[in-house]
N, C-alpha and C. Protein backbone atom coordinates (compact mmCIF):
# COMPACT_ATOMS: atom_id res chain seq x y z
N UNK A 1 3.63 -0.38 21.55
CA UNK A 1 3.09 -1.36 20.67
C UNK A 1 1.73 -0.86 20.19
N UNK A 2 1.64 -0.84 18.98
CA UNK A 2 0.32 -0.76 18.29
C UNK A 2 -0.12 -1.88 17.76
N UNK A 3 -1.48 -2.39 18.32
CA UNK A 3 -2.63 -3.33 18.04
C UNK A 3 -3.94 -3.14 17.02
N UNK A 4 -4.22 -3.74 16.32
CA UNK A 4 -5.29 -3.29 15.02
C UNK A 4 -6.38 -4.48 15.44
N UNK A 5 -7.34 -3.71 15.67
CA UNK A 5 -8.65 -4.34 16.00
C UNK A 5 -9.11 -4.04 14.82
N UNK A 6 -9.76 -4.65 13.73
CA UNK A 6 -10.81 -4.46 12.04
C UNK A 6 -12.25 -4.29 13.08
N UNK A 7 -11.65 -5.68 14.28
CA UNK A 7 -13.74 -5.37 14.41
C UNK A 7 -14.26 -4.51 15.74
N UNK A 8 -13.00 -3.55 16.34
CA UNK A 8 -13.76 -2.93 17.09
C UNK A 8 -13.18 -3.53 18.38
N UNK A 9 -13.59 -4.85 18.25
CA UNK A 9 -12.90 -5.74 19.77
C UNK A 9 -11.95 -5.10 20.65
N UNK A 10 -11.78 -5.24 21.82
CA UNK A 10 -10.25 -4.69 22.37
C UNK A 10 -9.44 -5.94 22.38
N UNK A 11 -7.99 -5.92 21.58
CA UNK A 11 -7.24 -6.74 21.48
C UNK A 11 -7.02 -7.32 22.66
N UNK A 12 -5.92 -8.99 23.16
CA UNK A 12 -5.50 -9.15 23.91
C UNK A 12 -3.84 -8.29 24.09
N UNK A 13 -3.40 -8.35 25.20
CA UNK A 13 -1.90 -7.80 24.98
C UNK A 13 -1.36 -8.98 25.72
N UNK A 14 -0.17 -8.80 25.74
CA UNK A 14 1.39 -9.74 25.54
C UNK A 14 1.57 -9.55 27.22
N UNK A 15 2.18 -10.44 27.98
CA UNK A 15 2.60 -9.92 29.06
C UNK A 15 3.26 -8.89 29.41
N UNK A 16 3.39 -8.15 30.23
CA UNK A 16 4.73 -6.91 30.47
C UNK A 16 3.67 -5.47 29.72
N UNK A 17 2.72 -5.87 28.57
CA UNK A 17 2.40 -4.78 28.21
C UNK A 17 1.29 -4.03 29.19
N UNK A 18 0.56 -2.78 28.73
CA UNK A 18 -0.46 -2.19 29.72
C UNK A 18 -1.06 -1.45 28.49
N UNK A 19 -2.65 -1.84 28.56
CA UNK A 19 -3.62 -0.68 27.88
C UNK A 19 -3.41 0.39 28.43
N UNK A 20 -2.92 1.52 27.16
CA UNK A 20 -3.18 2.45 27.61
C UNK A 20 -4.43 3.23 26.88
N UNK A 21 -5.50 2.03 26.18
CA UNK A 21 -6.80 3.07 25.16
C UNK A 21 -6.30 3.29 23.97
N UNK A 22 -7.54 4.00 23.53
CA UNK A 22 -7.42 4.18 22.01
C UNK A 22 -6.07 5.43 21.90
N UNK A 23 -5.40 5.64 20.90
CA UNK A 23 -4.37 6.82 20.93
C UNK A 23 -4.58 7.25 19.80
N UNK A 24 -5.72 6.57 18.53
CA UNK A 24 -5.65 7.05 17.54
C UNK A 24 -6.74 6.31 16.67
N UNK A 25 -7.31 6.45 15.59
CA UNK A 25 -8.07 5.33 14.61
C UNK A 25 -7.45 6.10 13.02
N UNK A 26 -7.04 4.60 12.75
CA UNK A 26 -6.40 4.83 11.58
C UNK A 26 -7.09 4.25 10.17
N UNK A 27 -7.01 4.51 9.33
CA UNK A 27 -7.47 4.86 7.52
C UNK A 27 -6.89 4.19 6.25
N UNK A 28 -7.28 3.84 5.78
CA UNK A 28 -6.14 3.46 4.66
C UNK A 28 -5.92 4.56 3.68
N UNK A 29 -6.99 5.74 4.16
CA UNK A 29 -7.01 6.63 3.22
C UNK A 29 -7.42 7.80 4.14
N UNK A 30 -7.15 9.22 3.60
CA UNK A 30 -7.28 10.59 4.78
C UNK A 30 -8.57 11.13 4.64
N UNK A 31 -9.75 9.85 4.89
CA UNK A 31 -11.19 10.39 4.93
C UNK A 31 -11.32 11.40 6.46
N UNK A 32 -11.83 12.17 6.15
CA UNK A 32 -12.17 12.89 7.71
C UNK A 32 -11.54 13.49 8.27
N UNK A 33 -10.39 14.03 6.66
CA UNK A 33 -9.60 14.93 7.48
C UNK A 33 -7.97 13.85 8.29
N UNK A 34 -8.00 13.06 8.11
CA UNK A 34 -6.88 12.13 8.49
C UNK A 34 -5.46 12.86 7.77
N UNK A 35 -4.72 12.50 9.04
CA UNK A 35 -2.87 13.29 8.40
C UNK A 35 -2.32 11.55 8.11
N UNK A 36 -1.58 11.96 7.41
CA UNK A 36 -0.32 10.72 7.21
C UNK A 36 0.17 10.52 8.63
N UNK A 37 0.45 9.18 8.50
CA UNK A 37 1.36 8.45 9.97
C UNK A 37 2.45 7.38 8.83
N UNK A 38 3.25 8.31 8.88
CA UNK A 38 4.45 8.05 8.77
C UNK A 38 5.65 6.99 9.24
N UNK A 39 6.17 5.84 9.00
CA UNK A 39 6.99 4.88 9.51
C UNK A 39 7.96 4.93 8.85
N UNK A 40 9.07 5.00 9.77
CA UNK A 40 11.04 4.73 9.01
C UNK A 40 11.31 4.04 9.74
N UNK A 41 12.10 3.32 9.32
CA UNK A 41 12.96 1.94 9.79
C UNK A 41 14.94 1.96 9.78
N UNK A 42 15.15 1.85 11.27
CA UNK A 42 16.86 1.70 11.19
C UNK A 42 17.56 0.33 11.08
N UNK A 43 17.76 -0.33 10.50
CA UNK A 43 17.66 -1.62 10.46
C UNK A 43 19.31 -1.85 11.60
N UNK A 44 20.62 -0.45 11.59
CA UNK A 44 21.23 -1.00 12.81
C UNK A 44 21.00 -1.02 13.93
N UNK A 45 19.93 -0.51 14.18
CA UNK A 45 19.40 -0.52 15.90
C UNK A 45 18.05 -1.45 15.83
N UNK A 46 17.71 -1.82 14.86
CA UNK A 46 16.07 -2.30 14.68
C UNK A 46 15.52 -1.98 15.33
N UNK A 47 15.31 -0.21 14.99
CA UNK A 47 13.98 0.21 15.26
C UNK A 47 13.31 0.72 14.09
N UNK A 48 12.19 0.83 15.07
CA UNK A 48 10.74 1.92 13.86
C UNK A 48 10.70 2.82 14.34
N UNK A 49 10.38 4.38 13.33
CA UNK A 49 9.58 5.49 14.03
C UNK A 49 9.01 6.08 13.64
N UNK A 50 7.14 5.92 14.29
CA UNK A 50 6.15 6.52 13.65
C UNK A 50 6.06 8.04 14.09
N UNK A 51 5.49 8.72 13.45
CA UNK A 51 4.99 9.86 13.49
C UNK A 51 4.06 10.36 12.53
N UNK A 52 3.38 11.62 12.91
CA UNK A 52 2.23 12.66 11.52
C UNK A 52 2.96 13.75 11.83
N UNK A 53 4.13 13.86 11.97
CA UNK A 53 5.28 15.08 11.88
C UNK A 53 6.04 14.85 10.59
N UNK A 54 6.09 15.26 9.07
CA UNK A 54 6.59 15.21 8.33
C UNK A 54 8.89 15.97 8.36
N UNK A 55 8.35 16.60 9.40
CA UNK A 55 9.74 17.34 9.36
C UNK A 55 10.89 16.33 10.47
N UNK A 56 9.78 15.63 11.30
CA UNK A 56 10.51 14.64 12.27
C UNK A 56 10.52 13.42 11.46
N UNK A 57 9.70 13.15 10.35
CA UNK A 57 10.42 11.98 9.98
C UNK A 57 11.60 12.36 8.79
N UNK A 58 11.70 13.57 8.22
CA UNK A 58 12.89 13.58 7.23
C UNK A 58 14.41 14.01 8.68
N UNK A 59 14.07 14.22 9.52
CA UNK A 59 15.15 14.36 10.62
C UNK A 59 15.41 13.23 10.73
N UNK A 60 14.53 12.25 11.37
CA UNK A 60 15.06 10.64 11.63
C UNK A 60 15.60 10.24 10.22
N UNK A 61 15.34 10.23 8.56
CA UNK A 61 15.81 9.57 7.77
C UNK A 61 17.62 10.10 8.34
N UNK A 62 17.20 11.36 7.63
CA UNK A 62 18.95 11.98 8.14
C UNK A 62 20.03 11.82 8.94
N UNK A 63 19.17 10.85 10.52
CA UNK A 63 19.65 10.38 10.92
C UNK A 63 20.06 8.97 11.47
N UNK A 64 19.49 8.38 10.00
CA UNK A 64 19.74 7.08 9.63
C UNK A 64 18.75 5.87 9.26
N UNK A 65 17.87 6.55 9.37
CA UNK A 65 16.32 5.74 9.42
C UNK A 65 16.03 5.99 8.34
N UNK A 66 15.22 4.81 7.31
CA UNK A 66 14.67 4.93 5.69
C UNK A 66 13.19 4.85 6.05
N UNK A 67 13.03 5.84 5.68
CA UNK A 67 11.09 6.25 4.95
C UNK A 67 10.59 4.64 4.41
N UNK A 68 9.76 4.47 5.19
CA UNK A 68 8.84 3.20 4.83
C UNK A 68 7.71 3.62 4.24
N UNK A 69 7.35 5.14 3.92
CA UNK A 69 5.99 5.41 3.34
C UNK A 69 5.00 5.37 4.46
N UNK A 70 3.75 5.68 4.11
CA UNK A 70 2.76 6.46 4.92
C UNK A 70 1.94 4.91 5.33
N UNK A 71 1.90 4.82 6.78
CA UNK A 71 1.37 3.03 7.38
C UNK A 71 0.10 3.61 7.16
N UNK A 72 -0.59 4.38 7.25
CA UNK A 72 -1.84 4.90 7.58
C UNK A 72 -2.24 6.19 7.61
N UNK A 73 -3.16 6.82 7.38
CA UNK A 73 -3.80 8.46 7.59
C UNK A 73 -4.64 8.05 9.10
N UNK A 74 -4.49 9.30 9.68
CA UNK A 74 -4.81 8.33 11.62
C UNK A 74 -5.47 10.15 11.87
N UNK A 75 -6.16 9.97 13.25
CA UNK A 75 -7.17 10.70 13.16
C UNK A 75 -7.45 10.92 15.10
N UNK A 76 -6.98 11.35 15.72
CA UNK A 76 -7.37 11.58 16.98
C UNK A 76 -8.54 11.03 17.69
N UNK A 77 -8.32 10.32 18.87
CA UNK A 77 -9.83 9.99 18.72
C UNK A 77 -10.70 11.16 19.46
N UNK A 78 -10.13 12.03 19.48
CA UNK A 78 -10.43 13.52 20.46
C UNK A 78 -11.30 14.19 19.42
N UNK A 79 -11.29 13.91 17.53
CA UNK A 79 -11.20 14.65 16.62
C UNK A 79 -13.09 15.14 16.41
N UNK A 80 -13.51 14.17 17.00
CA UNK A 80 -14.98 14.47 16.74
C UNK A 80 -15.06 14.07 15.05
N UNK A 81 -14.43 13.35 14.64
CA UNK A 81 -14.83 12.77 13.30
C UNK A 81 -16.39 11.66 13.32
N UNK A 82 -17.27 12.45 12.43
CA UNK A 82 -18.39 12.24 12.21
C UNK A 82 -18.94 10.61 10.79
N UNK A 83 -18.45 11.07 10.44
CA UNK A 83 -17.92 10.49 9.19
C UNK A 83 -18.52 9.04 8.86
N UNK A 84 -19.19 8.27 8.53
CA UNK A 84 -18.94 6.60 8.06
C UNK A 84 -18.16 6.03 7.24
N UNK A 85 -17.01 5.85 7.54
CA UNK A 85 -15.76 5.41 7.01
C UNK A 85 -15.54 3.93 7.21
């Protein structure tokens, strides 16, 4: 499960879930060097699957999942992005 904090806050989670930290900070746009994060949707299994692997998401379309377009440009939080974004 991915949670969107705008203000920074650490979200609450749902029962059953577990923080596992930040895994990423995402963009509406690829300031700082940001890759596409990618979402396809299978609507017979209802799932999603994100990725910033362009070759893993035309594999998942192929294998049955439709390209939802780019959710976000996302950015490691390892990346040392400097930036005021």
């Amino acid at each position: 499960m991915f949670l969107i904090s705008p203000t920074g806050a650490a979200p609450s989670f749902p029962a059953g879930y577990q923080n596992l930290g930040i895994q990423f900070y995402a963009y509406s746009t690829p300031d700082c060097g940001g890759v596409p994060f990618y979402v396809s949707f299978n609507a017979a299994i209802v799932s999603h699957f994100y990725t910033t692997n362009i070759k893993e998401r035309d594999t998942m379309v192929g294998a049955g999942y439709v390209s939802q377009g780019i959710a976000a440009y996302v950015l490691s939080p390892l990346s040392g992005c400097g930036c005021d974004v």
